[in-house]
Protein backbone atom coordinates (compact mmCIF):
# COMPACT_ATOMS: atom_id res chain seq x y z
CA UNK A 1 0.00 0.00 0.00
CA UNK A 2 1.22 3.33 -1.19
CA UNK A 3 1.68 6.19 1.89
CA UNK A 4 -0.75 8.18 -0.21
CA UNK A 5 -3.72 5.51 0.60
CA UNK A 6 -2.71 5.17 4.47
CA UNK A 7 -5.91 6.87 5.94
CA UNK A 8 -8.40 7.10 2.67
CA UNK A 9 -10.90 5.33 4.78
CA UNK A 10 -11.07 8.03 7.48
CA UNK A 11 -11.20 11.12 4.39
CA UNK A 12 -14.22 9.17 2.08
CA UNK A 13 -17.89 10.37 3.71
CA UNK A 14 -20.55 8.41 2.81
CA UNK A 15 -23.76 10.25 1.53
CA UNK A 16 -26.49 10.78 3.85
CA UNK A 17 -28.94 8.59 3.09
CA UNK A 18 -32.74 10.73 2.37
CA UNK A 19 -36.20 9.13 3.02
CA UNK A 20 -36.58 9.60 -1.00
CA UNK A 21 -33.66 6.86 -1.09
CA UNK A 22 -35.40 4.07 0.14
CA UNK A 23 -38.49 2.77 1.30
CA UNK A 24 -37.23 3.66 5.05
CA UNK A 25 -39.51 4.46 7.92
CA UNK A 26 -39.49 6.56 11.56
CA UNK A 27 -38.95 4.82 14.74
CA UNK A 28 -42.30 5.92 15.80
CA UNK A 29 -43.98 4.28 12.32
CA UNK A 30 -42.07 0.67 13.63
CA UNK A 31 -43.36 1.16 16.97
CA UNK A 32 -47.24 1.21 15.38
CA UNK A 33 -46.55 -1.98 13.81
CA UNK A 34 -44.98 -3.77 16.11
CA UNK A 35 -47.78 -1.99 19.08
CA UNK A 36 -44.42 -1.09 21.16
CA UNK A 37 -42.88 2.36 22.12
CA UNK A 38 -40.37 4.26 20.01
CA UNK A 39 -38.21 3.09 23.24
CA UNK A 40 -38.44 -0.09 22.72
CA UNK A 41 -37.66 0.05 18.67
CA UNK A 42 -34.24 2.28 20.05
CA UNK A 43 -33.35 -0.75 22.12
CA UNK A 44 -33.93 -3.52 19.40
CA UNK A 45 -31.75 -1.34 17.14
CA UNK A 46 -29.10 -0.59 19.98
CA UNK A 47 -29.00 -4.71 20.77
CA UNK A 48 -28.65 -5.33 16.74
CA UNK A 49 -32.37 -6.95 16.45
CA UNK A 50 -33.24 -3.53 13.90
CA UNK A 51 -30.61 -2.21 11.37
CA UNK A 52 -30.34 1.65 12.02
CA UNK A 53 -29.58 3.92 9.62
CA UNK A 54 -29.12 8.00 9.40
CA UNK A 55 -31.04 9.89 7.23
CA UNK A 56 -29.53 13.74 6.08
CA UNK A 57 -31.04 15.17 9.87
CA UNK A 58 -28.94 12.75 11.35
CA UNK A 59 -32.82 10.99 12.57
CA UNK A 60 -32.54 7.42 13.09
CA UNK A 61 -34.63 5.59 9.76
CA UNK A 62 -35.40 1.56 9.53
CA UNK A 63 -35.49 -0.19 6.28
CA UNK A 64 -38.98 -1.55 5.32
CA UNK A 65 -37.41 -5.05 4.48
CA UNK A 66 -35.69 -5.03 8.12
CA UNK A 67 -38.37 -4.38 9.82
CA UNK A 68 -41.18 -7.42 7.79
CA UNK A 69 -38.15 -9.81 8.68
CA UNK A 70 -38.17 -8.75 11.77
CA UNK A 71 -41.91 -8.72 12.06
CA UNK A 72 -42.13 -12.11 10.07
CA UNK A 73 -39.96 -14.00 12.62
CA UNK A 74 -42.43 -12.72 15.42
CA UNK A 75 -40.40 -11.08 17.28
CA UNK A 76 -41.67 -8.59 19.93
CA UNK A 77 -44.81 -9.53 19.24
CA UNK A 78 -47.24 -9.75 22.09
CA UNK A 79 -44.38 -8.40 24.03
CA UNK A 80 -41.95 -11.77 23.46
CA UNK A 81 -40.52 -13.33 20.66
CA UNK A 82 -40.89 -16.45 19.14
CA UNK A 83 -37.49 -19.37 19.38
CA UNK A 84 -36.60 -20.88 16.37
């Protein structure tokens, strides 16, 4: 590796990612579907259960796919979630 590439990762900024981008939705439109509080939805995504991305505010934004896997494998609903 050349000295002039030492560091490139820490100068390249990804783009902000807009709602327009992707079929992404609020923490608040999860919580509806899942009938939890936007608190709870933080916590999945803080534990690794919801994928968390930024959108250009810097708001946190859930990807529609994440959250029907997440809804198809039953988890958090009726407050638990389904083994296996």
């Amino acid at each position: 590796m050349a000295d002039d590439d030492r560091g490139l990762e820490d100068t390249v900024e990804m783009p902000a990612i807009t709602d327009d981008d992707e079929d992404l939705m609020t923490r608040r439109q999860v919580a509806r579907i899942f009938r939890v509080t936007s608190s709870t939805v933080a916590t999945w995504a803080r534990r690794g259960r919801l994928p968390e991305v930024r959108n250009a505010d810097d708001r946190p934004r859930y990807r529609r796919a994440a959250v029907d896997e997440l809804y198809a494998s039953g988890y958090g609903q009726g407050g638990r979630h389904r083994h296996g």
